[in-house]
C-alpha atoms as a PDB file:
ATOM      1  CA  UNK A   1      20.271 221.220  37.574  1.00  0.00           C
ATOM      2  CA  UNK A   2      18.488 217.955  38.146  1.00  0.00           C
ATOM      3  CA  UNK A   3      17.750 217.893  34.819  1.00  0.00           C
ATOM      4  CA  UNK A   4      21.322 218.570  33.163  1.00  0.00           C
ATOM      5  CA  UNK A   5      22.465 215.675  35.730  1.00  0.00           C
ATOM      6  CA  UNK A   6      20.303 213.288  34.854  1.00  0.00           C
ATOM      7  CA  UNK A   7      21.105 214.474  31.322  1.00  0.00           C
ATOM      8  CA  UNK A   8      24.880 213.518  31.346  1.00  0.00           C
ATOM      9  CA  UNK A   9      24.813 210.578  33.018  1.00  0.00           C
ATOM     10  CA  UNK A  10      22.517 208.964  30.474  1.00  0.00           C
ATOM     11  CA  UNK A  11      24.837 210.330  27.812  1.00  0.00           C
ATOM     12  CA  UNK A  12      28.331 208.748  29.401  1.00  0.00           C
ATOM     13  CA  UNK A  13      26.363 205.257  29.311  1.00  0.00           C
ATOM     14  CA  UNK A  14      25.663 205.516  25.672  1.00  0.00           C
ATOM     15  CA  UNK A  15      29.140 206.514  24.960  1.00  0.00           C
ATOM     16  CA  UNK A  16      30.728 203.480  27.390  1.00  0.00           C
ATOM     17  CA  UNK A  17      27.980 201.131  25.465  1.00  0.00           C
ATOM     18  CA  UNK A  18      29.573 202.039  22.275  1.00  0.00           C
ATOM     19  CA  UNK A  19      32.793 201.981  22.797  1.00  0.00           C
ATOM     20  CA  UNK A  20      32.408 198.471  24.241  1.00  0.00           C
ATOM     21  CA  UNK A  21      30.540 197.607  21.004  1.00  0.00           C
ATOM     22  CA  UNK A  22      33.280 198.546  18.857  1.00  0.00           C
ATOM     23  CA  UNK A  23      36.066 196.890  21.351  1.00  0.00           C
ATOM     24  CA  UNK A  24      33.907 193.795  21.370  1.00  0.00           C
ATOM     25  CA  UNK A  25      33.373 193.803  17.332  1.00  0.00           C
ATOM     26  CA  UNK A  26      37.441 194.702  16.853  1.00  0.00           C
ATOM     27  CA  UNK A  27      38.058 191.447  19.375  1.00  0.00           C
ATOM     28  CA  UNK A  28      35.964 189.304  17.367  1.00  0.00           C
ATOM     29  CA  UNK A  29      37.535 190.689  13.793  1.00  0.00           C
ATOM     30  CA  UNK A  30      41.181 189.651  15.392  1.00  0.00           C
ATOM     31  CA  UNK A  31      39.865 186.214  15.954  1.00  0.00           C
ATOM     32  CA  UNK A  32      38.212 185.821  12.937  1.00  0.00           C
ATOM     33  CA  UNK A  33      42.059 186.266  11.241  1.00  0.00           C
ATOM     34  CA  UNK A  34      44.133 184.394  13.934  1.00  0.00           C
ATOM     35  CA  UNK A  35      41.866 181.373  12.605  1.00  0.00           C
ATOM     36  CA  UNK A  36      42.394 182.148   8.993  1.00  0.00           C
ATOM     37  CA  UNK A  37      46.179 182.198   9.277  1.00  0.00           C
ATOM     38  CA  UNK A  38      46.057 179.050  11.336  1.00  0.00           C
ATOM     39  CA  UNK A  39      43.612 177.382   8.948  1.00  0.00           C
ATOM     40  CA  UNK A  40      45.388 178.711   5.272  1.00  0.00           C
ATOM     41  CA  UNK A  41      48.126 176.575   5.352  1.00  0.00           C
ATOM     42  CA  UNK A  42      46.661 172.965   6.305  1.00  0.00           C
ATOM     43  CA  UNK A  43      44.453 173.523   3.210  1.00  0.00           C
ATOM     44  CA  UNK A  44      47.780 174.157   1.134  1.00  0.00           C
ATOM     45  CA  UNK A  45      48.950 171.152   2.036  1.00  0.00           C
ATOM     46  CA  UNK A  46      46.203 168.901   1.636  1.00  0.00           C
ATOM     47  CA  UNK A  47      46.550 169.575  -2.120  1.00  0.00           C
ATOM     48  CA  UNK A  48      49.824 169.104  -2.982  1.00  0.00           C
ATOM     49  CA  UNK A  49      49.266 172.170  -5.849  1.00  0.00           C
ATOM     50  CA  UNK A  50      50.941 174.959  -4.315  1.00  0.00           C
ATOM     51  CA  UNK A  51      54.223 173.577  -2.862  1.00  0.00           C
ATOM     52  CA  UNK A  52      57.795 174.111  -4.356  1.00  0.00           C
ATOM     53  CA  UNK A  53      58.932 170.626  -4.457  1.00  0.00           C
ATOM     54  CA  UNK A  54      55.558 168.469  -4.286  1.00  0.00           C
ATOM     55  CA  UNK A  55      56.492 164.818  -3.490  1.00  0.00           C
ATOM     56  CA  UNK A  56      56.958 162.628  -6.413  1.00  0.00           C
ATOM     57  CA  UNK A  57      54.235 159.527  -6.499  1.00  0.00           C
ATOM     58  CA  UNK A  58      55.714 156.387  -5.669  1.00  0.00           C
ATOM     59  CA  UNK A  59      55.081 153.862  -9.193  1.00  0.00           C
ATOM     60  CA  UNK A  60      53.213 150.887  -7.988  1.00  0.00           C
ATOM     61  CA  UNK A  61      55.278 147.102  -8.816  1.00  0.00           C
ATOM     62  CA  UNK A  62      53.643 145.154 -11.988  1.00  0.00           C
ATOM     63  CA  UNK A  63      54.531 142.037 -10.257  1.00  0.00           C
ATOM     64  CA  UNK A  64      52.104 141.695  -7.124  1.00  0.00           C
ATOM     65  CA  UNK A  65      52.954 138.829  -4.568  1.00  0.00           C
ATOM     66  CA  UNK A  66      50.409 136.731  -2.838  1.00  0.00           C
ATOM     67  CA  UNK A  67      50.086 138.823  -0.939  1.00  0.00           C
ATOM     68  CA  UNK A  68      48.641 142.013  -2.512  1.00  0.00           C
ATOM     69  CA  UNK A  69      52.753 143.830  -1.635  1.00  0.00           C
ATOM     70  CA  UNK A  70      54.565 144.921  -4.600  1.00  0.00           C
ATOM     71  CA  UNK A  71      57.715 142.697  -5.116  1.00  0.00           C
ATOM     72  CA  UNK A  72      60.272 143.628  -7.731  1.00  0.00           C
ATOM     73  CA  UNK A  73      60.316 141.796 -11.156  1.00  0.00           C
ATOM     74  CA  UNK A  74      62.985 138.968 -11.225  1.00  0.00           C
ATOM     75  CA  UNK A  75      65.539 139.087 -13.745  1.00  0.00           C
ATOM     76  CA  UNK A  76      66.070 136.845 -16.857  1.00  0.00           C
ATOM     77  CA  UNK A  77      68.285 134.388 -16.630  1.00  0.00           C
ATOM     78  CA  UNK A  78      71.799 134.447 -18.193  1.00  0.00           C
ATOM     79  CA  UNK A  79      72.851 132.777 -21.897  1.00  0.00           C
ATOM     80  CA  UNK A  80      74.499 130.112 -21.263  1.00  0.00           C
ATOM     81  CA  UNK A  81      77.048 128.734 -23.902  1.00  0.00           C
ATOM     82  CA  UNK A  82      78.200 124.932 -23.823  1.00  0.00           C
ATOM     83  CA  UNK A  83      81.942 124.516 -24.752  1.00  0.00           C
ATOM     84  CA  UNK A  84      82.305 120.295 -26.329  1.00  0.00           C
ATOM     85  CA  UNK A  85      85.627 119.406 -26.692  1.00  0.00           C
ATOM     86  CA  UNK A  86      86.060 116.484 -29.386  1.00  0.00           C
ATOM     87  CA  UNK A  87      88.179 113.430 -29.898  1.00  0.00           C
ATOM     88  CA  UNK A  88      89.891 113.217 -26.587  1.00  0.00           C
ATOM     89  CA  UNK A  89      91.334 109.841 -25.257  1.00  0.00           C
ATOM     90  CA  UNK A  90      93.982 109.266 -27.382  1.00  0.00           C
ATOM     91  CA  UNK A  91      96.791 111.635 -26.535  1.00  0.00           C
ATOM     92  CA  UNK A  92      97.954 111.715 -23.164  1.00  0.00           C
ATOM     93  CA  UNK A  93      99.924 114.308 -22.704  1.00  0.00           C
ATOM     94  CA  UNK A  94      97.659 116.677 -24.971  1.00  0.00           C
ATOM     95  CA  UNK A  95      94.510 115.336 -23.164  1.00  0.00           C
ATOM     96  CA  UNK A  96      96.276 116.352 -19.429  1.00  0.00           C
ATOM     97  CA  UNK A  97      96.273 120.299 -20.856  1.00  0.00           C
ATOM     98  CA  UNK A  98      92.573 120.416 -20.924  1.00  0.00           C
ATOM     99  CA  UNK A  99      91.850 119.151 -17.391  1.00  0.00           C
ATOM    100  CA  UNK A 100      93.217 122.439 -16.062  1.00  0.00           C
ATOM    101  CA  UNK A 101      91.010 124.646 -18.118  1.00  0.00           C
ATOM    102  CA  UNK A 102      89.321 127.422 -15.590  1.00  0.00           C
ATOM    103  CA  UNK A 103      85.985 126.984 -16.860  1.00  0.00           C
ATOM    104  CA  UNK A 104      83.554 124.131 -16.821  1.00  0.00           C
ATOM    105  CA  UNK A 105      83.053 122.285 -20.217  1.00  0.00           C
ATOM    106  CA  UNK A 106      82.337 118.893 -21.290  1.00  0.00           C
ATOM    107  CA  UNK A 107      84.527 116.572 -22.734  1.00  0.00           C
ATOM    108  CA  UNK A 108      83.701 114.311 -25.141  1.00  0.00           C
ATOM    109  CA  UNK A 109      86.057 110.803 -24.908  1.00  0.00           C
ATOM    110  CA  UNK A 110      86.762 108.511 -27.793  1.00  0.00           C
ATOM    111  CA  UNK A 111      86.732 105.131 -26.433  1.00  0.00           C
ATOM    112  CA  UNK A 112      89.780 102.634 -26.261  1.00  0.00           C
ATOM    113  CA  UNK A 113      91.923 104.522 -26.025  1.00  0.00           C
ATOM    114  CA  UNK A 114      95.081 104.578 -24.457  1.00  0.00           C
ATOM    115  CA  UNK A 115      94.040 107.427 -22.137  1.00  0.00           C
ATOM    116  CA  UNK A 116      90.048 107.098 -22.307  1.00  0.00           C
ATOM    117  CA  UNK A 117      89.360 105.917 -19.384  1.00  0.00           C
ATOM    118  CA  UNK A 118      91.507 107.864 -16.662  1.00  0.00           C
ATOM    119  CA  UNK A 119      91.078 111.167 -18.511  1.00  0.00           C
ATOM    120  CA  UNK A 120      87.233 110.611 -18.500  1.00  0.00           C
ATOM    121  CA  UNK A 121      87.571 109.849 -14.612  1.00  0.00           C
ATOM    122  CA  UNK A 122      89.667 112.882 -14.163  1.00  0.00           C
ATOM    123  CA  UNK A 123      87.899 115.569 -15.860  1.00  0.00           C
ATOM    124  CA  UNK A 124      84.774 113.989 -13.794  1.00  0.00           C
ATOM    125  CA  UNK A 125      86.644 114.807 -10.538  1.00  0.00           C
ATOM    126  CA  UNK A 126      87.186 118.071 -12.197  1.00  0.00           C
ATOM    127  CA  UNK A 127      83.758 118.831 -12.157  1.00  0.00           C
ATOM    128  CA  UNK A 128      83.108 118.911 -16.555  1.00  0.00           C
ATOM    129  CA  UNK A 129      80.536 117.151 -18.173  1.00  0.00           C
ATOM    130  CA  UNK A 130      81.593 113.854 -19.823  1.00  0.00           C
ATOM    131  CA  UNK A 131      80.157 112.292 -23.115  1.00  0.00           C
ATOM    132  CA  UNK A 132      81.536 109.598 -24.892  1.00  0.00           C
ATOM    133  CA  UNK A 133      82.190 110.476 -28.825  1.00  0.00           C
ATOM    134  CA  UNK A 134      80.913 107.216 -30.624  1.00  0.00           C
ATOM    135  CA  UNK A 135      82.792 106.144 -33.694  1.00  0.00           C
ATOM    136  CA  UNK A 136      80.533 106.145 -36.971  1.00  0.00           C
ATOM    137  CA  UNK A 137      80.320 105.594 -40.599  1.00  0.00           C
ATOM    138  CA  UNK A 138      81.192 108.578 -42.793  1.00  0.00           C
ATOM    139  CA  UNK A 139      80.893 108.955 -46.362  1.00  0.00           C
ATOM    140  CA  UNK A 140      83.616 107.921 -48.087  1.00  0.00           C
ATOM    141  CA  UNK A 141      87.136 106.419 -47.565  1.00  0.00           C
ATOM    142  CA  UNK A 142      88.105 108.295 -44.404  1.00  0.00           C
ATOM    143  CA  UNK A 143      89.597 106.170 -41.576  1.00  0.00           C
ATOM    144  CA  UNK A 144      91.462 106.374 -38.493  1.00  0.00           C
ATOM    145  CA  UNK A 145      92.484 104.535 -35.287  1.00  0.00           C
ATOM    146  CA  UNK A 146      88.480 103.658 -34.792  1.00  0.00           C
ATOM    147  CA  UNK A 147      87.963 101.721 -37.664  1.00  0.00           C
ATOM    148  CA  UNK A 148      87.862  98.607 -35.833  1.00  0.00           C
ATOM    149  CA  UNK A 149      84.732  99.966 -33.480  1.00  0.00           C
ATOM    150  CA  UNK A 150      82.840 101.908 -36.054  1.00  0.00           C
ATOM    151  CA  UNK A 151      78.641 102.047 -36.324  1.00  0.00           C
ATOM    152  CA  UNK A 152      77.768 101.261 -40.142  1.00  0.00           C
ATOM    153  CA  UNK A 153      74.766 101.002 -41.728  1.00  0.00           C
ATOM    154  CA  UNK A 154      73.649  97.591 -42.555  1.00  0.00           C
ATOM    155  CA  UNK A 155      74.151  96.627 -39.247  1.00  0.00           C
ATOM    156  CA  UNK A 156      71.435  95.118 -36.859  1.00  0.00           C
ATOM    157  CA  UNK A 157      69.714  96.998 -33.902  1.00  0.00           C
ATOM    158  CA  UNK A 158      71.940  94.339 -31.614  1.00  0.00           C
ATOM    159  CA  UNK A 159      74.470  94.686 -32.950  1.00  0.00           C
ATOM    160  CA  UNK A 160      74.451  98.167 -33.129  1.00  0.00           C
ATOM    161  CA  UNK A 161      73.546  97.966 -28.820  1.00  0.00           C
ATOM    162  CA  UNK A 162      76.223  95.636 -28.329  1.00  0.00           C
ATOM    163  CA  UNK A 163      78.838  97.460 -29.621  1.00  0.00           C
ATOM    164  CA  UNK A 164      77.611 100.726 -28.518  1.00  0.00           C
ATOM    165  CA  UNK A 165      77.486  98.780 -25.108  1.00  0.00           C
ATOM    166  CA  UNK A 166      80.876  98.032 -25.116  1.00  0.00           C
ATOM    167  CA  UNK A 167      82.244 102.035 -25.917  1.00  0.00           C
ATOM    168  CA  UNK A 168      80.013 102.894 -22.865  1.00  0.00           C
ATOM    169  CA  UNK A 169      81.875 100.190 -20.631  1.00  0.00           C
ATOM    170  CA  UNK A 170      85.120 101.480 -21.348  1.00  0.00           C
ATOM    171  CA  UNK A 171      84.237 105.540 -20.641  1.00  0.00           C
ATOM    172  CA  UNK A 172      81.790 104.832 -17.780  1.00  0.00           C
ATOM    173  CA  UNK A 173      81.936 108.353 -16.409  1.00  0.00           C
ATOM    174  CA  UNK A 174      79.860 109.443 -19.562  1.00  0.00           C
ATOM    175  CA  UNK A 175      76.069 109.833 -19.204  1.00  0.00           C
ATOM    176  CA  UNK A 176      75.541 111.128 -22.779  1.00  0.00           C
ATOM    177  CA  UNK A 177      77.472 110.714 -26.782  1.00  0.00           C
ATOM    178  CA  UNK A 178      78.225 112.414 -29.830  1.00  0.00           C
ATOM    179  CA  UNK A 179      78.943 111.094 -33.331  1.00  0.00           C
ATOM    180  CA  UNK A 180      82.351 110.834 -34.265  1.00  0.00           C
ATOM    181  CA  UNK A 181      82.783 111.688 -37.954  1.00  0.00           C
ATOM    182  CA  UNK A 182      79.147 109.399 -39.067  1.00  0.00           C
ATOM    183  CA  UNK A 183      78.287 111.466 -41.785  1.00  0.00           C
ATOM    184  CA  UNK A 184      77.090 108.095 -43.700  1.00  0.00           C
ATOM    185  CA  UNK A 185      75.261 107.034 -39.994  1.00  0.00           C
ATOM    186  CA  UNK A 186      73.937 110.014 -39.470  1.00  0.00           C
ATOM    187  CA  UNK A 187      71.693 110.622 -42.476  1.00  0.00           C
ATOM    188  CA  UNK A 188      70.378 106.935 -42.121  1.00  0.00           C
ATOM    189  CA  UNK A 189      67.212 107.129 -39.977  1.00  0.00           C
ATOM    190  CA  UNK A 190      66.777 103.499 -39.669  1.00  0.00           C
ATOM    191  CA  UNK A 191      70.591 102.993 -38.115  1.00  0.00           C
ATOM    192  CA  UNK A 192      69.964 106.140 -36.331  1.00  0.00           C
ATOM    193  CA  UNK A 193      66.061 105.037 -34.868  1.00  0.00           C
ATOM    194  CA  UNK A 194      68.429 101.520 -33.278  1.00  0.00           C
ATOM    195  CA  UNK A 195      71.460 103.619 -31.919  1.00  0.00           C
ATOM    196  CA  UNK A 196      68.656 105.701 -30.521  1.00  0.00           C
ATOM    197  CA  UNK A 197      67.233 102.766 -28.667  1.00  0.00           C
ATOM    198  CA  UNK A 198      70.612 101.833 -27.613  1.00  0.00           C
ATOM    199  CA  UNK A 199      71.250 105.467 -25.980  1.00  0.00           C
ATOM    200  CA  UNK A 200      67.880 105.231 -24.133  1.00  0.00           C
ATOM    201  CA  UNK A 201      68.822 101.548 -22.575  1.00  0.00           C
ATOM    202  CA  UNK A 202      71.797 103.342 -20.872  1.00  0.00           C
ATOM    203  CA  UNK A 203      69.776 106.776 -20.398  1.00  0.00           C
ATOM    204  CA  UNK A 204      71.978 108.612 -22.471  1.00  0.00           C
ATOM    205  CA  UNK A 205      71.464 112.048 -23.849  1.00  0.00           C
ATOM    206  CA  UNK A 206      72.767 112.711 -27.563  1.00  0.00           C
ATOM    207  CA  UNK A 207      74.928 115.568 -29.397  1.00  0.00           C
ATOM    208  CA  UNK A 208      74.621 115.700 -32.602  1.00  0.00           C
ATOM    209  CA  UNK A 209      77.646 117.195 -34.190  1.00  0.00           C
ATOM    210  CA  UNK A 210      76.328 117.752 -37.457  1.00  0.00           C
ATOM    211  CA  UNK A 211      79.228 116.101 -39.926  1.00  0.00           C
ATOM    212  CA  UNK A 212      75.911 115.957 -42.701  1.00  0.00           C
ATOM    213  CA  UNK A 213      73.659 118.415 -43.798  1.00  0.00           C
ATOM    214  CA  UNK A 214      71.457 115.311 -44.045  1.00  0.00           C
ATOM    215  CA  UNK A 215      71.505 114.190 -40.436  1.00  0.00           C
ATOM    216  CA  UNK A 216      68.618 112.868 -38.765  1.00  0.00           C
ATOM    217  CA  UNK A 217      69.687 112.147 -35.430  1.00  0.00           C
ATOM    218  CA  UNK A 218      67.708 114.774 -33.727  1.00  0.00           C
ATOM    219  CA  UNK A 219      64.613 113.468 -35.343  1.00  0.00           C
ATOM    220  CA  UNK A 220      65.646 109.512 -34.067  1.00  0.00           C
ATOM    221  CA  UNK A 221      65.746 111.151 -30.383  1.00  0.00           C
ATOM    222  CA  UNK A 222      62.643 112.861 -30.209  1.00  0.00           C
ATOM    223  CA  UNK A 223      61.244 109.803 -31.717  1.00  0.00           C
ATOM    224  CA  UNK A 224      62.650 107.275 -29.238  1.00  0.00           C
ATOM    225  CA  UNK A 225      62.237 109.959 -26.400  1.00  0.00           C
ATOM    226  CA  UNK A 226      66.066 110.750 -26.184  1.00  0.00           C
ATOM    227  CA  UNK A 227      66.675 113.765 -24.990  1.00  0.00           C
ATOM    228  CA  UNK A 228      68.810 115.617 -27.474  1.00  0.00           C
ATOM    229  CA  UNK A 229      70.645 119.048 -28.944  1.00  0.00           C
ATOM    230  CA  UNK A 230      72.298 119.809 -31.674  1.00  0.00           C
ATOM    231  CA  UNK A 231      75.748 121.545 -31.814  1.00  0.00           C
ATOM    232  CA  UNK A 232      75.570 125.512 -33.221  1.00  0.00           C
ATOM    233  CA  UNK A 233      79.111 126.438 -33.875  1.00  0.00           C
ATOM    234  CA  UNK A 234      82.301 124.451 -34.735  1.00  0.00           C
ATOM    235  CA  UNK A 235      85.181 126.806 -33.748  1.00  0.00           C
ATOM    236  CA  UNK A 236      87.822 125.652 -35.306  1.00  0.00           C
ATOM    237  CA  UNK A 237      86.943 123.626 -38.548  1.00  0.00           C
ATOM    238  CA  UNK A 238      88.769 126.048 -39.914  1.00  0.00           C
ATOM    239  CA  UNK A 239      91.741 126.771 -37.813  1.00  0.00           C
ATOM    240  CA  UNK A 240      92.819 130.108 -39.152  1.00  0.00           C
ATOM    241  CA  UNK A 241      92.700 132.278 -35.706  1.00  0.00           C
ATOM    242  CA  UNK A 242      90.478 134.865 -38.010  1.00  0.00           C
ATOM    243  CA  UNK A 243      88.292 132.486 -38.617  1.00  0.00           C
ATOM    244  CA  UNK A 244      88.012 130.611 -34.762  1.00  0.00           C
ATOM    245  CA  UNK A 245      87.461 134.502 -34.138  1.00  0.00           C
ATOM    246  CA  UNK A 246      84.458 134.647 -36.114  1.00  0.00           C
ATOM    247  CA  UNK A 247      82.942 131.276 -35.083  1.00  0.00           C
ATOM    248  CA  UNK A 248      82.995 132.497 -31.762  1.00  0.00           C
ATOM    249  CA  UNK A 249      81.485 135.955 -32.017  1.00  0.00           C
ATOM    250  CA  UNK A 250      78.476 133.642 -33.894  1.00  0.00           C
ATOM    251  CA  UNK A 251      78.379 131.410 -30.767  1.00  0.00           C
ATOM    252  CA  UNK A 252      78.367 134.191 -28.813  1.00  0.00           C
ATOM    253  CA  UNK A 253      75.239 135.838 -30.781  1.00  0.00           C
ATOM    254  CA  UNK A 254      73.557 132.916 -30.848  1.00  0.00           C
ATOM    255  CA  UNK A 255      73.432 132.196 -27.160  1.00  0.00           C
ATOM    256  CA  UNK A 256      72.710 136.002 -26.472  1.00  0.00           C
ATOM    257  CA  UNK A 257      69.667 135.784 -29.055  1.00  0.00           C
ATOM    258  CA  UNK A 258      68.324 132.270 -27.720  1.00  0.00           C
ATOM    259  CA  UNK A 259      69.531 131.971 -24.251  1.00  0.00           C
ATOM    260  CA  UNK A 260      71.955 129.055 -25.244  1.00  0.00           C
ATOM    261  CA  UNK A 261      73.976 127.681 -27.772  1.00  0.00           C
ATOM    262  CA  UNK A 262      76.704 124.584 -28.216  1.00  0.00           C
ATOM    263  CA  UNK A 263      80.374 125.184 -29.291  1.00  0.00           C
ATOM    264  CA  UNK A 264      82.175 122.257 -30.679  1.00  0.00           C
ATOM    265  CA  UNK A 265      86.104 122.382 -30.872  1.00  0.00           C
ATOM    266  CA  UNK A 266      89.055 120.079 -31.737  1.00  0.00           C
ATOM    267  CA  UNK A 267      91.464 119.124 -28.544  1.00  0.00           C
ATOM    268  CA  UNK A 268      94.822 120.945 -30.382  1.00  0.00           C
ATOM    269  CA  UNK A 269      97.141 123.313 -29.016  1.00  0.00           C
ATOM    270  CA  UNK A 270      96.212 126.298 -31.231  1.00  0.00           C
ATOM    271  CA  UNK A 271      92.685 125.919 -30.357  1.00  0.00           C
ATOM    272  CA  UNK A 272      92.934 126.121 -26.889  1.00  0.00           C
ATOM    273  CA  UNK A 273      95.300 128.906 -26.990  1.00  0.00           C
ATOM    274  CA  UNK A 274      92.672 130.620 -28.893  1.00  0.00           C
ATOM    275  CA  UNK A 275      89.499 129.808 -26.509  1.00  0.00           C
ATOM    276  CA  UNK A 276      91.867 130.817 -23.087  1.00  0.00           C
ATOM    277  CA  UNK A 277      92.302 134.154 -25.042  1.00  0.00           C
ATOM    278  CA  UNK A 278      88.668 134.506 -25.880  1.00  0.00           C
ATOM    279  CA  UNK A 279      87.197 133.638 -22.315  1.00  0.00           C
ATOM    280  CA  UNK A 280      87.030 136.637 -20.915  1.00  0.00           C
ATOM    281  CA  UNK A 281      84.367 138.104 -23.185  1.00  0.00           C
ATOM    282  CA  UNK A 282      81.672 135.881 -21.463  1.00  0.00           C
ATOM    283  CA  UNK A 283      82.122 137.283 -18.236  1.00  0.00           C
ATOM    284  CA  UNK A 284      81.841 141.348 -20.553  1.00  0.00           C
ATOM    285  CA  UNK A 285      79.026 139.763 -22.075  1.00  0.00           C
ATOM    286  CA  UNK A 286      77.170 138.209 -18.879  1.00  0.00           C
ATOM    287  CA  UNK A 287      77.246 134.729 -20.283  1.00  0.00           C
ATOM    288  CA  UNK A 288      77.720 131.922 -18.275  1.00  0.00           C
ATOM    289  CA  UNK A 289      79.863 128.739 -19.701  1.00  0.00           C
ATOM    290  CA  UNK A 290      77.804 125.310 -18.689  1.00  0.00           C
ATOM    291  CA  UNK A 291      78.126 121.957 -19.228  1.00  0.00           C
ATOM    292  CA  UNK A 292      75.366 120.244 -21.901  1.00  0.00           C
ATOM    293  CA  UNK A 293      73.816 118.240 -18.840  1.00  0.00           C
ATOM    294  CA  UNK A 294      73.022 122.325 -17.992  1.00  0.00           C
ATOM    295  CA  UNK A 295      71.613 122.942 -21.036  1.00  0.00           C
ATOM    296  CA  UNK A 296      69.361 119.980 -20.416  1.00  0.00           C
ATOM    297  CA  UNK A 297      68.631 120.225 -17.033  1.00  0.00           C
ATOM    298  CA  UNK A 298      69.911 117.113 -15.877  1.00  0.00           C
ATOM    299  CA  UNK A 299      71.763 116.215 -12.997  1.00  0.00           C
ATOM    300  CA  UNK A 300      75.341 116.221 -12.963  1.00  0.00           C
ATOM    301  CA  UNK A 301      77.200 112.815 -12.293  1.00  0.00           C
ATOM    302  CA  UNK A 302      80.356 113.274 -10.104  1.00  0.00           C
ATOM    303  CA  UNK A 303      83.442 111.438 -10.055  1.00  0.00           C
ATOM    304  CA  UNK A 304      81.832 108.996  -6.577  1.00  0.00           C
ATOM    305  CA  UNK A 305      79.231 107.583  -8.981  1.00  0.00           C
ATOM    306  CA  UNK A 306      81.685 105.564 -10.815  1.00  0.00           C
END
């Protein structure tokens, strides 16, 4: 009996020592997978592989600032297109139409004449740029109410200033000319090298409206250190509204293509009919209508200068 006792109890603790085994090795196995699934998805989402809708990469800026911080890239700037209205000063009445034009342009005054000087003070107040259009020699027999204050050739460098000197007097609002008609003037570098010097004793710009093929004004500027342009488009040289159409879809191109361009136009009726109805295409087109002191980066005068 002692025996069989002794017996069973050693028995029981072998079967208590196992089954605490197993309930010890099944505890450890639960753990083992609570930490898995806890773990599995951190991994997941450290690489980005595996989720529906991974987030999209930000694109770094290609213009850095000083900084090291991306900054975004500024835009270009807009065309600009220069409107120059010739041969204003001697109508009154038709000269008072253009001073309520809605955009800015510049003006360019013949001087002595009967309404020179208060349109040219006017259209400053108005806020357009104002040039004085400077009676030349053309080629042939073609005159008009100028004759009596034209530049010709064969004349010397003073008198050539003085004369110029006394146009500028009577227009005093303009800081820059143009050549009225001067296709004979034009093409003469030696009258054009001593109106040059004439321009830059009155710092003066120039426009040169091209009346010659043969024109050498630009090349008198740079050479005298004028600063200068050159007109791109006459509007309405031929006044056929077909045709003022098609100057200005070239003016248009041109300032889109180079970032400027100069339009030259006549002060009639017709033609300002025609520009009022084709204004609205530079705002379509994001072009900006400037003055030629714009173009050239020069300050604008105002009407308290004068």
């Amino acid at each position: 009996m002692p025996g069989t006792s002794a017996g069973g109890t050693g028995s029981g603790r072998k079967r208590w020592g196992w089954a605490a085994l197993m309930a010890g090795t099944f505890l450890a196995g639960l753990l083992v997978v609570g930490v898995a699934l806890i773990r599995a998805p951190e991994a997941e989402r450290s690489t980005g592989e595996t989720l529906a809708n991974p987030p999209a990469a930000i694109p770094p800026s290609s213009v850095p600032s000083e900084n090291g911080a991306a900054v975004p890239a500024k835009a270009p700037p807009a065309p600009r297109l220069a409107i120059v209205v010739d041969d204003l000063g001697y109508d009154p009445v038709r000269d008072a139409e253009w001073l309520d034009f809605p955009e800015r342009i510049t003006v360019s005054v013949l001087p002595h004449g009967p309404s020179s000087k208060s349109f040219a003070a006017s259209a400053r107040t108005r806020g357009f740029g104002v040039i004085l259009h400077v009676p030349m020699e053309p080629e042939g027999a073609v005159t008009d109410r100028t004759e009596p204050f034209l530049l010709r050739r064969g004349m010397t460098p003073g008198e050539i200033a003085e004369r110029f000197a006394r146009m500028a007097a009577d227009v005093p609002q303009a800081n820059g000319a143009s050549n009225h008609m001067g296709s004979a003037f034009t093409s003469d570098l030696g009258a054009m090298a001593a109106f040059a010097q004439a321009l830059k004793g009155k710092g003066f710009f120039f426009v040169d409206s091209v009346t010659s093929a043969g024109t050498v004004g630009f090349i008198a500027m740079e050479q005298a250190g004028v600063p200068a342009m050159r007109r791109d488009v006459f509007l309405d040289d031929d006044g056929r509204p077909e045709e003022m159409q098609r100057q200005w879809a070239a003016a248009i191109s041109l300032a889109k293509e180079r970032g400027q361009a100069i339009l030259l136009c006549h002060p009639r009726r017709e033609t300002r009919k025609a520009l009022l109805e084709l204004l609205p295409q530079l705002r379509r087109e994001g072009i900006l209508p400037v003055t030629v002191e714009d173009l050239l980066a020069l300050p604008a005068r105002t009407a308290q200068e004068h």
